[in-house]
Protein backbone atom coordinates (compact mmCIF):
# COMPACT_ATOMS: atom_id res chain seq x y z
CA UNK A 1 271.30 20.17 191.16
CA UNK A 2 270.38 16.81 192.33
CA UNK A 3 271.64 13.71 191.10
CA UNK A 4 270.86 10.99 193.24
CA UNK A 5 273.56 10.38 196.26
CA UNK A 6 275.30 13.52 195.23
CA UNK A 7 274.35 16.84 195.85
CA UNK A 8 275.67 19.34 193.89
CA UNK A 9 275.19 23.48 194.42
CA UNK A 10 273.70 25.58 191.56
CA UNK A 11 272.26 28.65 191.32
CA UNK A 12 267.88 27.74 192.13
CA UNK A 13 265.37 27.86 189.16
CA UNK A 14 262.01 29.29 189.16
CA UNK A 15 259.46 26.85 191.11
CA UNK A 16 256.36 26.48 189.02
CA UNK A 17 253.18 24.30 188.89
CA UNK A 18 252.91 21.29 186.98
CA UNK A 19 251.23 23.73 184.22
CA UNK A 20 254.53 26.02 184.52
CA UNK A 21 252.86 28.37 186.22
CA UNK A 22 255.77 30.25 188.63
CA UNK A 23 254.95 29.38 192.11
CA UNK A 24 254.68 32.57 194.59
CA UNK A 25 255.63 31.08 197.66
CA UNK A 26 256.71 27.57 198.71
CA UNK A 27 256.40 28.00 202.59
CA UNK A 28 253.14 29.72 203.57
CA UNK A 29 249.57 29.02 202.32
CA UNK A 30 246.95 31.51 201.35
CA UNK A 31 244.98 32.60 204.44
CA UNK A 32 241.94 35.26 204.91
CA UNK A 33 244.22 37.35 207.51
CA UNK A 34 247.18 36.31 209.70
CA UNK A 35 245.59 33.77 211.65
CA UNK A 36 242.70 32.99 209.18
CA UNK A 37 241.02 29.96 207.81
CA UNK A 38 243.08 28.17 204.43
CA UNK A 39 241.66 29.40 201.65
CA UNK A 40 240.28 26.70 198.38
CA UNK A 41 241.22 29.31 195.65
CA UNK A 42 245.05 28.45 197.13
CA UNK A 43 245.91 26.08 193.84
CA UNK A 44 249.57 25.31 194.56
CA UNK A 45 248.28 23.77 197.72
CA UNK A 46 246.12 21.55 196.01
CA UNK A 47 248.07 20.68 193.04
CA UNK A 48 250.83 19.81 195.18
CA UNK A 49 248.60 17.67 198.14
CA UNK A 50 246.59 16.55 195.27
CA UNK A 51 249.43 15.13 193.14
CA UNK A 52 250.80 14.03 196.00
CA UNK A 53 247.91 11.60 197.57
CA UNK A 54 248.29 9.94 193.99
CA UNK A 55 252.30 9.31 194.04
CA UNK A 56 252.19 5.95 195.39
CA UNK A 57 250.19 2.34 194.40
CA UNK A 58 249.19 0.54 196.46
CA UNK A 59 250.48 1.55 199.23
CA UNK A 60 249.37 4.01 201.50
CA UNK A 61 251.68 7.57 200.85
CA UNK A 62 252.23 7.33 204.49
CA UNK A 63 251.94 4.75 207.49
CA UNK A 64 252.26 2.14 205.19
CA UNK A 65 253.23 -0.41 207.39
CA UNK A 66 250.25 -1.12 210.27
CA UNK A 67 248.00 -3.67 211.92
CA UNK A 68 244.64 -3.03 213.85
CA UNK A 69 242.07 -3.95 216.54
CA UNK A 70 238.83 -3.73 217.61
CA UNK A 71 237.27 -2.88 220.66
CA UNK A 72 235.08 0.24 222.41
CA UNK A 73 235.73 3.56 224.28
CA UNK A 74 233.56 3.84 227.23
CA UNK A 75 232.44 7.49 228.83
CA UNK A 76 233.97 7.60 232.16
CA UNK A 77 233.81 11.40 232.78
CA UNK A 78 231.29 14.20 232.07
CA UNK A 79 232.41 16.52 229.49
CA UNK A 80 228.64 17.32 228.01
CA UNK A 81 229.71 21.32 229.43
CA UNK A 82 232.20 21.13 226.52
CA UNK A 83 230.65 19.10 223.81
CA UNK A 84 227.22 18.10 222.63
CA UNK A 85 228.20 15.18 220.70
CA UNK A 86 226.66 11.81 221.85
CA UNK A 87 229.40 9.87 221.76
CA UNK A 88 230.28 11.53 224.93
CA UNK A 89 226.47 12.03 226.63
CA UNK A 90 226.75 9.69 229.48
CA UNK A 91 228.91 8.47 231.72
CA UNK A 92 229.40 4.44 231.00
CA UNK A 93 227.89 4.84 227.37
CA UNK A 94 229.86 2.48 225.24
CA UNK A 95 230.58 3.12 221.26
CA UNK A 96 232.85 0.67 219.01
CA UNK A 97 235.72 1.39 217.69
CA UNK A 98 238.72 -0.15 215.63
CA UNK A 99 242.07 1.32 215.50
CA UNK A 100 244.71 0.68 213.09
CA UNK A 101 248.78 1.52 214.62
CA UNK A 102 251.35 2.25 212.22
CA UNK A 103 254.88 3.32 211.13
CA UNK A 104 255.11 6.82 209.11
CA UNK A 105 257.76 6.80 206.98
CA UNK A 106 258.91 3.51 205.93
CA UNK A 107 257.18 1.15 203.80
CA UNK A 108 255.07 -2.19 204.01
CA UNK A 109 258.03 -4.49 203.80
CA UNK A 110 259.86 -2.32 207.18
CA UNK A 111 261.10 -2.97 210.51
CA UNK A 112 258.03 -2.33 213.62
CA UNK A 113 261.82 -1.06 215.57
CA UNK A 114 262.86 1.29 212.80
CA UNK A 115 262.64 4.71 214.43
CA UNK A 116 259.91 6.39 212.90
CA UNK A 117 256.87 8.60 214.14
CA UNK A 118 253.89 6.11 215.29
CA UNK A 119 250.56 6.56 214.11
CA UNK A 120 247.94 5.85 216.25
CA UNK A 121 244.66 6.38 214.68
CA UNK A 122 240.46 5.20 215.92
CA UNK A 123 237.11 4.65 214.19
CA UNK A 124 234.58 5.63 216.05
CA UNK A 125 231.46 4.32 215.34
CA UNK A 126 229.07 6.65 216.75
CA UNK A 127 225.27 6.90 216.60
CA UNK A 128 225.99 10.31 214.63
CA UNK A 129 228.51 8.92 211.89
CA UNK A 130 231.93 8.30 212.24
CA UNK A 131 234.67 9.83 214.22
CA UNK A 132 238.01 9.89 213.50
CA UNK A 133 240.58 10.51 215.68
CA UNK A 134 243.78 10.05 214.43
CA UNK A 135 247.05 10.47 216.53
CA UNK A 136 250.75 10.37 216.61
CA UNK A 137 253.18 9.31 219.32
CA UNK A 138 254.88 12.99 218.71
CA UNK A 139 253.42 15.54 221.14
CA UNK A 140 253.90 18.23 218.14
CA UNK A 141 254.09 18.18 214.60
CA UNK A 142 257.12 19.19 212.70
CA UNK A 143 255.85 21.35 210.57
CA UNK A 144 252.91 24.14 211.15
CA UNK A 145 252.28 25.20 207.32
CA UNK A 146 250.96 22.55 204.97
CA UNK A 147 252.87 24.10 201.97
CA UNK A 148 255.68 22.48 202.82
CA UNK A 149 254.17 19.33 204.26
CA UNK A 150 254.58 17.09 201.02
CA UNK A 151 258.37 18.48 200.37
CA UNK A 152 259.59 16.99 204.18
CA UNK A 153 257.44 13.24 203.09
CA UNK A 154 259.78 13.41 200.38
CA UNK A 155 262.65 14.22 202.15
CA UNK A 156 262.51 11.11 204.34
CA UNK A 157 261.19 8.81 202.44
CA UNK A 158 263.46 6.42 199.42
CA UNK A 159 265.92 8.55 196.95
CA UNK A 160 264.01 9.04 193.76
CA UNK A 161 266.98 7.97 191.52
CA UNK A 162 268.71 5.14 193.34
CA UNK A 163 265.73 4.30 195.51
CA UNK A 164 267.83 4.17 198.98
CA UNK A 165 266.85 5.89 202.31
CA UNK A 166 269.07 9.09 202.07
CA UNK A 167 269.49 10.62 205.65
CA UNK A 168 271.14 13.76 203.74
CA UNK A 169 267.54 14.99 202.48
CA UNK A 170 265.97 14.77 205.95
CA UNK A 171 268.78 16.79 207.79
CA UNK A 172 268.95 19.30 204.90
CA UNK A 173 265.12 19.98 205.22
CA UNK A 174 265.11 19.99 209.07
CA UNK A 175 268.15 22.52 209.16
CA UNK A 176 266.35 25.04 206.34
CA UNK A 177 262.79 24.66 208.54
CA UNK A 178 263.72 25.74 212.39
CA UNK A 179 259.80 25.03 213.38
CA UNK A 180 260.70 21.15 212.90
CA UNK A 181 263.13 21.65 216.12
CA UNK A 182 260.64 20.30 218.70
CA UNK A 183 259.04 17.68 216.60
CA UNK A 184 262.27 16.16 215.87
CA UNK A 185 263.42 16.21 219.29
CA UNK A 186 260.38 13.95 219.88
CA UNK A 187 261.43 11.84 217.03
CA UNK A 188 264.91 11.15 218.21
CA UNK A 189 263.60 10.68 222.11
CA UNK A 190 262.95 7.13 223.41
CA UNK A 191 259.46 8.16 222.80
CA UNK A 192 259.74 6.81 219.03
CA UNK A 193 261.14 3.19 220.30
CA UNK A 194 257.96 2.13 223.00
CA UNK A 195 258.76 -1.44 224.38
CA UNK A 196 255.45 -2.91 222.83
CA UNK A 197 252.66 -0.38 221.17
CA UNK A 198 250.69 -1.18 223.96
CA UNK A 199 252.74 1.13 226.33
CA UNK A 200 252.34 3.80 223.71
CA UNK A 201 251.01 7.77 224.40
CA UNK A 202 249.92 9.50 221.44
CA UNK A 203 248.55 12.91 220.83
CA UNK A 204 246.15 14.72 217.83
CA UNK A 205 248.74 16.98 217.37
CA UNK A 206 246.03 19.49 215.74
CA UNK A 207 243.70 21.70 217.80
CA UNK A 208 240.21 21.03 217.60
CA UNK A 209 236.79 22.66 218.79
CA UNK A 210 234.12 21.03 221.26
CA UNK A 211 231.03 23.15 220.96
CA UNK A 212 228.33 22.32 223.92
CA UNK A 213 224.59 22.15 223.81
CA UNK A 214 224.30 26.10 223.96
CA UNK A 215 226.69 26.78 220.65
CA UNK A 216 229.31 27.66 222.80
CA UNK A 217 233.07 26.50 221.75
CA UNK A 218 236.43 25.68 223.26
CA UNK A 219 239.52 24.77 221.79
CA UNK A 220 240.23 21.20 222.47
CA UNK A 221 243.68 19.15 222.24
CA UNK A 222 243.08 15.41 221.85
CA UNK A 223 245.12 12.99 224.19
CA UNK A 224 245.38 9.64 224.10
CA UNK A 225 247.43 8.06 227.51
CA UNK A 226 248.02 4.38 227.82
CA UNK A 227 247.19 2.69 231.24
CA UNK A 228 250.14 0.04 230.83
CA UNK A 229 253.59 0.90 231.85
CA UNK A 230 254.97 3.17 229.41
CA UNK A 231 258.87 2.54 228.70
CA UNK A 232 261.26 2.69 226.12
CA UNK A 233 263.90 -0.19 224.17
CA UNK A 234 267.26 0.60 223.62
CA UNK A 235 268.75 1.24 220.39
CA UNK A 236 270.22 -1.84 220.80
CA UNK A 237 267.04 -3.98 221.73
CA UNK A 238 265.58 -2.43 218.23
CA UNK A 239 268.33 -2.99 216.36
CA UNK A 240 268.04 -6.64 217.51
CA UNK A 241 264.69 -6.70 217.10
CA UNK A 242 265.02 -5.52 213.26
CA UNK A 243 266.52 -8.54 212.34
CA UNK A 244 265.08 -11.39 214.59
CA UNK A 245 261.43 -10.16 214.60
CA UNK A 246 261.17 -6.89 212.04
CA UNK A 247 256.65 -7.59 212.97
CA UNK A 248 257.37 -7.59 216.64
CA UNK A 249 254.48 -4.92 217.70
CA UNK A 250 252.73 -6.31 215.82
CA UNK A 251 253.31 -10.10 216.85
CA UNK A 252 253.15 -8.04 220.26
CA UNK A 253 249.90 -7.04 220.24
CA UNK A 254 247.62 -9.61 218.14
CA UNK A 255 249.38 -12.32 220.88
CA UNK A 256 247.98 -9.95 224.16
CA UNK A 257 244.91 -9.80 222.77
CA UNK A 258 244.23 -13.61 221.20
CA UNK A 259 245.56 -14.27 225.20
CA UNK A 260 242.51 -12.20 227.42
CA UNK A 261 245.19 -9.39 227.96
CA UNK A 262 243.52 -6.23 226.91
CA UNK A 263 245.67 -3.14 226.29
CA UNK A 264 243.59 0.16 227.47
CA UNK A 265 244.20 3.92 226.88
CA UNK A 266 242.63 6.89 228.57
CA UNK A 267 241.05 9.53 226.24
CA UNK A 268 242.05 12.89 227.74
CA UNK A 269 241.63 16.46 226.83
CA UNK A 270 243.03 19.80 227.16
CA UNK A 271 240.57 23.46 226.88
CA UNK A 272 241.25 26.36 225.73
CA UNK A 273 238.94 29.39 225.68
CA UNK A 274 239.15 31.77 222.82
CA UNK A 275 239.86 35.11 225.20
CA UNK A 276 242.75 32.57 226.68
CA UNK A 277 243.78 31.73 222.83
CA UNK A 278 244.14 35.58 222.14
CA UNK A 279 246.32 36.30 225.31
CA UNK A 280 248.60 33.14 224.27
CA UNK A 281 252.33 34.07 224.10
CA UNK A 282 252.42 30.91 221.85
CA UNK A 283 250.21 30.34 218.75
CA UNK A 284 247.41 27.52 219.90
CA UNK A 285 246.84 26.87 216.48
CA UNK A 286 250.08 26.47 215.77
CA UNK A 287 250.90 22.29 215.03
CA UNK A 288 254.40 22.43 216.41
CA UNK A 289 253.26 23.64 219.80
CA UNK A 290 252.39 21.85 222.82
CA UNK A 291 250.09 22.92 225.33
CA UNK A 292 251.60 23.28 228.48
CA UNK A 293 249.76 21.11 231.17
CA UNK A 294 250.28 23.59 234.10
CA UNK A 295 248.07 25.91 232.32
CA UNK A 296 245.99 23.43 230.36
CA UNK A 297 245.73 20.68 232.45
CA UNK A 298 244.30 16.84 231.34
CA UNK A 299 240.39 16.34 231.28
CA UNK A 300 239.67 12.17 231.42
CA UNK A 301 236.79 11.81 229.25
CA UNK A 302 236.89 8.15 228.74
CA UNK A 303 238.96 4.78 228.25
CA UNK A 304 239.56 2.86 224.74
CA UNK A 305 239.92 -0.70 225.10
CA UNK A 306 240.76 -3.23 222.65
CA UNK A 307 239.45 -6.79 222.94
CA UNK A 308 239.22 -8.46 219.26
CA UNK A 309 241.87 -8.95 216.74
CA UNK A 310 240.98 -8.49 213.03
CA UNK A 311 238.67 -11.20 211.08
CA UNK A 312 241.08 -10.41 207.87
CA UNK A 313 244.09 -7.84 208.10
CA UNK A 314 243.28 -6.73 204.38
CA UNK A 315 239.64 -6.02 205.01
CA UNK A 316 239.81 -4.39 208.40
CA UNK A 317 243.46 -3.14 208.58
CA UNK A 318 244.29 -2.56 205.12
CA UNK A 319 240.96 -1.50 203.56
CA UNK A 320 240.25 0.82 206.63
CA UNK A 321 240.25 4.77 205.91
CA UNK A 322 240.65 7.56 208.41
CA UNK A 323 240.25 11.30 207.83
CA UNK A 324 240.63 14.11 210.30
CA UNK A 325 237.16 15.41 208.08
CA UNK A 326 234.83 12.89 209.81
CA UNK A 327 233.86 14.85 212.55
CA UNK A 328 230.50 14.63 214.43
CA UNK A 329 228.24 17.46 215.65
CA UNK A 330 229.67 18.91 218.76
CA UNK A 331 233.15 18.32 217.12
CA UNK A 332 234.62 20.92 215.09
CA UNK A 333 237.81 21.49 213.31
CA UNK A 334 240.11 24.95 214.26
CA UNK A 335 241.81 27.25 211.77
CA UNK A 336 245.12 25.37 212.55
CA UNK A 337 246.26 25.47 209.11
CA UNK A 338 248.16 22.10 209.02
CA UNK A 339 244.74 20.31 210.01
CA UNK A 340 242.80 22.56 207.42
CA UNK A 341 244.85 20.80 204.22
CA UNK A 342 243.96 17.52 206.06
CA UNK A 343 240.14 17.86 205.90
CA UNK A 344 240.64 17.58 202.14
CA UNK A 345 243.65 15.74 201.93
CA UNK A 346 242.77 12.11 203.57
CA UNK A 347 239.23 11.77 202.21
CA UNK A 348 241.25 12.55 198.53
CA UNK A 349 243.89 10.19 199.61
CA UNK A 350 241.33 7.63 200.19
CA UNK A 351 239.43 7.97 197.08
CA UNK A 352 242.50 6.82 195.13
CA UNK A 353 243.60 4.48 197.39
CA UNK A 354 240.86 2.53 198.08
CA UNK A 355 238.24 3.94 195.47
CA UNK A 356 235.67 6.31 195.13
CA UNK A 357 233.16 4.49 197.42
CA UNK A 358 235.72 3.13 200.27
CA UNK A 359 232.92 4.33 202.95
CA UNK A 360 231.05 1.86 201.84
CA UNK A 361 232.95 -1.12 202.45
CA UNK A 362 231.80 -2.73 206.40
CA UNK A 363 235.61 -1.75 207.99
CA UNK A 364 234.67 2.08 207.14
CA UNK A 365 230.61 2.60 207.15
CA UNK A 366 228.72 4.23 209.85
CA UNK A 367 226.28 2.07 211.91
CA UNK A 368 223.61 4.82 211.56
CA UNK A 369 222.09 5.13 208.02
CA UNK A 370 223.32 6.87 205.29
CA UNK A 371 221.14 9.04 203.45
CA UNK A 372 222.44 11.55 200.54
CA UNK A 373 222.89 12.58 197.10
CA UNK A 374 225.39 11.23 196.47
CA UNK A 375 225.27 7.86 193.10
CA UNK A 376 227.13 5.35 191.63
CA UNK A 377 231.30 5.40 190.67
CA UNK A 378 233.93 2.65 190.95
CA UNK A 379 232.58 -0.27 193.06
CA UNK A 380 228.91 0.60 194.53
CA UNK A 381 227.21 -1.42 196.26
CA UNK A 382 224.42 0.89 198.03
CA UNK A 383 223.09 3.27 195.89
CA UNK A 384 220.07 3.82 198.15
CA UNK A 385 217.55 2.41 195.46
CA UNK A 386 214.90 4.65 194.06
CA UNK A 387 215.94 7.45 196.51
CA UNK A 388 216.19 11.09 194.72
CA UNK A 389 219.44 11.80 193.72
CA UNK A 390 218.96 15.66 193.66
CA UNK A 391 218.18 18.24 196.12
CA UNK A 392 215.52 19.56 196.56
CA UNK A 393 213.27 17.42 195.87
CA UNK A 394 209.44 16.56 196.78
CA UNK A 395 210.21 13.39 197.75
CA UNK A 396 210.86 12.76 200.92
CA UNK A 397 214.74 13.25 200.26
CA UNK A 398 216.99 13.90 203.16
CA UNK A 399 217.25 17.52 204.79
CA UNK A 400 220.34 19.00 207.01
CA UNK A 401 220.30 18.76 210.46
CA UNK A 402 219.05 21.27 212.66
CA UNK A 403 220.93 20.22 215.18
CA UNK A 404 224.17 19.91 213.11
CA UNK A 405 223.42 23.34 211.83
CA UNK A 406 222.92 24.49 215.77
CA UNK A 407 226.48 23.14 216.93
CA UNK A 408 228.40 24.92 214.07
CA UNK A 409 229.92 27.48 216.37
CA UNK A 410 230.43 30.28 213.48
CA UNK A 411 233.32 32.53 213.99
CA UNK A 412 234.72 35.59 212.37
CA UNK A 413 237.17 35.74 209.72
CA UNK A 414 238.45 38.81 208.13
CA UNK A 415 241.78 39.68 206.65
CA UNK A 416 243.81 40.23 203.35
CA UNK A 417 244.47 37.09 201.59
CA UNK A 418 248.13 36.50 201.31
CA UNK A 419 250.45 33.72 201.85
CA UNK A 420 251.45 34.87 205.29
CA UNK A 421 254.70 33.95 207.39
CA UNK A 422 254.96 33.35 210.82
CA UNK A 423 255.63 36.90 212.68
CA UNK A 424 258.62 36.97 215.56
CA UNK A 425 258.71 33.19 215.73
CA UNK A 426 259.97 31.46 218.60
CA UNK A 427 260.85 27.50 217.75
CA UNK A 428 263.05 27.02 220.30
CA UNK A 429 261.90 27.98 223.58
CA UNK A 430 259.02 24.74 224.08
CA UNK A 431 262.08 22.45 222.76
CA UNK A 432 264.21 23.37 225.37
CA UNK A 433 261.84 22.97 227.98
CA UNK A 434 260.38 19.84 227.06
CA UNK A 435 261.11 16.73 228.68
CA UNK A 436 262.01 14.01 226.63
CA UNK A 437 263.40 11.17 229.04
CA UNK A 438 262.13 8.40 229.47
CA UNK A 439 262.26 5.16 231.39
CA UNK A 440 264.62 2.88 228.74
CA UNK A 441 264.47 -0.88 230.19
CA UNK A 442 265.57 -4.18 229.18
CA UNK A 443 262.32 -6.22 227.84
C-alpha cells in the first residue's frame, strides 16, 4: 500500500477498470498478431489514455512548460523516390512552420535546467494540411507498449498525496520495466542539459512510412540535427542556472532571434525496407530502439529555420496543438504500437485542452481550405455556411482524395488478437553500445 512518502509492502489487489471490470493485462496491448496493428476494441487502453488526457487543467498533461517560434523548412535534397508528399517536391520549395520546445515532466512554474526529456515539436503548414512532427531530444523512448505509458507519467510526475516530486516512484518503475534501460541512459546523459535549445538534436522516436508516387513504402525514422555547436552544461551550470534564470532557454532563444541570429536544424532521415525490417535482429517498430547509422545511414532532406518570435505566447505557444495523427499523403504512420495510442491520444488530449474546435484557432489551421462534415461544438467560428453537413450528398459536398486514397500503402495484417509480450527481449545490448558523451563546456 501507498501512503504518500512511505511505501509500504502488501499483498497486490485485482487491477480493474474504472467500471470494476478486472483488468487482463497491465503491460501489453491488444494486437491482431505479434507484430500487428493496436486494436480499438482494446478498452483498458482507452479508458486509461482517455482518463488520462483529462487529469490535468489547464495545463498541458505533459510538456507543460514551453515557448515557440516561427520560421520555414526549406527542401534542400531530393527525397520524391521515397515520398510523394509536396512538402518535399522540390528542391528550394519553402513551407512555414512554427515550433513550440518544451520540458516533459515538470510543470509551468519549472526550471528550463531541470533535467528532463526535451520536446521538440513543428507545424508544418503544408499545401496538403498540416504536418506534425513532433520530437524528443531522447534518441529512444522508454517505453515500447502504450499500456504502461500513463503509469511511468505518473511515476515522475508530483506525489498524489503530499504533492512533492518523489524520485522513489520513478526508480521503482524503471527497475520493474528493463525496456526503459536505454531511454534513461539518454535521460541521465549530458544530452538532457544542451547549453542553449538552440544546440539541441532531437529525434521522432517512432517509425514512420514514406510512400512514393508509385504506392511504394519505406520505413522512415525522423531526425532533426542542429547546425550550431551542440554541447552540454554541467550539473553545476544548471543548478546555477535554476535559481538565477529558471526561463533561461527560453530568454536564450527569443533574445537570438529578436537579435538577426537565426538558429537552424537539418531535417534528416533514416530508410528501412520492409524485406530489411523482417531480417532485423532488433524490432524496427520497436520505440526503445535506435537505428543504427552504419546500416541506416542519415538522408538530408531539408533545413528548419526559425526567424520570428511569437506575436502572443498564449495564442501561438500556448494555444498551439500537435498530434503525431496529422499526417499528409505520402506520410504514413507504422504499426509501432507506442505511436498507434498517439494517433488517438493527442488529437483527444487537445479536444479537452483547448476545446473541441482548437484547429480552428489561426496558431493551428491549415493554409489550404478546409472542407468536411464536420458542425458546430464549443467555440466555432467556421462552420462552412450553407455547406452539407452529411455525406453523400447532391450537393457539391466534398469527396476523398484519389490521390490520398493512392498513397495509402495497404499492408497485411493477420494474427490472433491477444495482449502479446515481447518474445526473447534484448534491452540491453543498444544501451551498452550507445554513446552517450558529450562535449560538457563552460558557457
Amino acid at each position: 500500500m501507498y501512503n504518500g512518502s512511505i511505501l509500504e509492502k502488501h499483498e497486490p489487489q485485482v487491477a480493474t477498470t474504472g467500471s470494476g471490470i478486472p483488468v487482463r493485462d497491465k503491460t501489453a496491448t491488444l494486437t491482431a498478431g505479434y507484430r500487428g496493428p493496436v486494436l480499438i476494441e482494446d478498452g483498458d487502453l482507452l479508458e486509461d489514455l482517455s482518463h488520462f488526457n483529462r487529469e490535468r487543467i489547464p495545463e498541458r498533461v505533459v510538456h507543460a512548460k514551453g515557448f515557440g517560434a516561427k520560421g520555414f523548412f526549406e527542401v534542400t535534397n531530393d527525397i520524391t523516390k521515397y515520398s510523394a508528399a509536396k512538402v518535399f517536391s522540390s528542391v528550394g520549395k519553402k513551407t512555414p512552420v512554427a515550433v513550440r520546445f518544451s520540458n516533459a515532466f515538470r510543470e509551468r512554474g519549472s526550471a528550463d535546467t531541470d533535467i528532463d526529456p526535451r520536446g521538440f515539436a513543428i507545424k508544418l503548414y503544408t499545401e496538403e494540411g498540416i504536418w506534425d512532427l513532433i520530437g524528443l531530444n531522447l534518441r529512444v523512448f522508454v517505453l515500447n507498449d502504450p499500456k504502461i505509458l500513463t503509469s511511468f507519467v505518473h511515476a515522475v510526475k508530483r506525489d498524489p498525496v503530499t504533492d512533492l516530486v518523489n524520485s522513489t516512484t520513478l526508480w521503482d518503475m524503471v527497475t520493474l520495466r528493463p525496456e526503459s534501460t536505454h531511454g534513461i541512459l539518454w535521460l541521465f546523459s549530458p544530452a538532457t542539459l544542451p547549453c542553449t535549445m538552440r544546440g539541441l538534436n532531437a529525434f521522432a522516436v517512432n517509425t514512420f512510412k514514406l510512400v512514393n508516387a508509385y504506392g511504394k513504402y519505406v520505413y522512415c525514422k525522423f531526425n532533426i540535427i542542429a547546425n550550431q555547436k551542440v554541447k552540454s552544461l554541467t550539473l553545476e551550470q544548471a543548478q546555477m542556472l535554476k535559481s538565477s534564470d529558471p526561463d533561461y532557454y527560453q530568454r536564450d532563444m527569443f533574445d537570438s532571434i529578436a537579435k538577426g541570429n537565426f538558429p537552424s536544424w537539418t531535417l534528416k532521415i533514416q530508410v528501412m525496407t520492409q524485406l530489411e525490417a523482417d531480417l532485423s535482429p532488433f524490432d524496427p517498430l520497436d520505440a526503445t530502439k535506435l537505428w543504427p547509422e552504419d546500416k541506416y545511414p542519415m538522408i538530408e532532406v531539408g533545413r528548419i529555420v526559425l526567424n520570428e518570435n511569437p506575436a502572443n505566447h498564449f495564442a501561438e505557444v500556448e494555444q498551439i496543438g500537435f498530434s503525431p495523427a496529422n499526417l499528409v499523403p505520402g506520410i504514413l504512420p507504422s504499426l509501432d504500437r507506442v505511436l498507434q495510442s498517439r494517433l488517438f491520444a493527442y488529437m483527444d488530449t487537445q479536444r479537452y485542452r483547448i476545446g473541441n474546435n482548437f484547429q480552428q484557432l489561426p496558431i493551428n489551421r491549415p493554409i489550404n481550405p478546409v472542407r468536411n462534415y464536420q458542425r458546430d461544438g464549443h467555440m466555432t467560428f467556421v462552420n462552412q455556411g450553407g455547406a452539407p453537413n452529411y455525406y453523400p450528398n447532391s450537393f457539391g459536398g466534398p469527396e476523398p482524395s484519389s490521390q490520398a486514397k493512392n498513397l495509402s500503402a495497404p499492408y497485411y495484417v493477420s494474427g490472433y488478437a491477444y495482449e502479446y509480450h515481447e518474445r526473447n527481449p534484448d534491452y540491453f545490448s543498444q544501451a551498452r553500445e550507445t554513446d552517450l558523451t558529450m562535449k560538457v563546456e563552460n558557457l
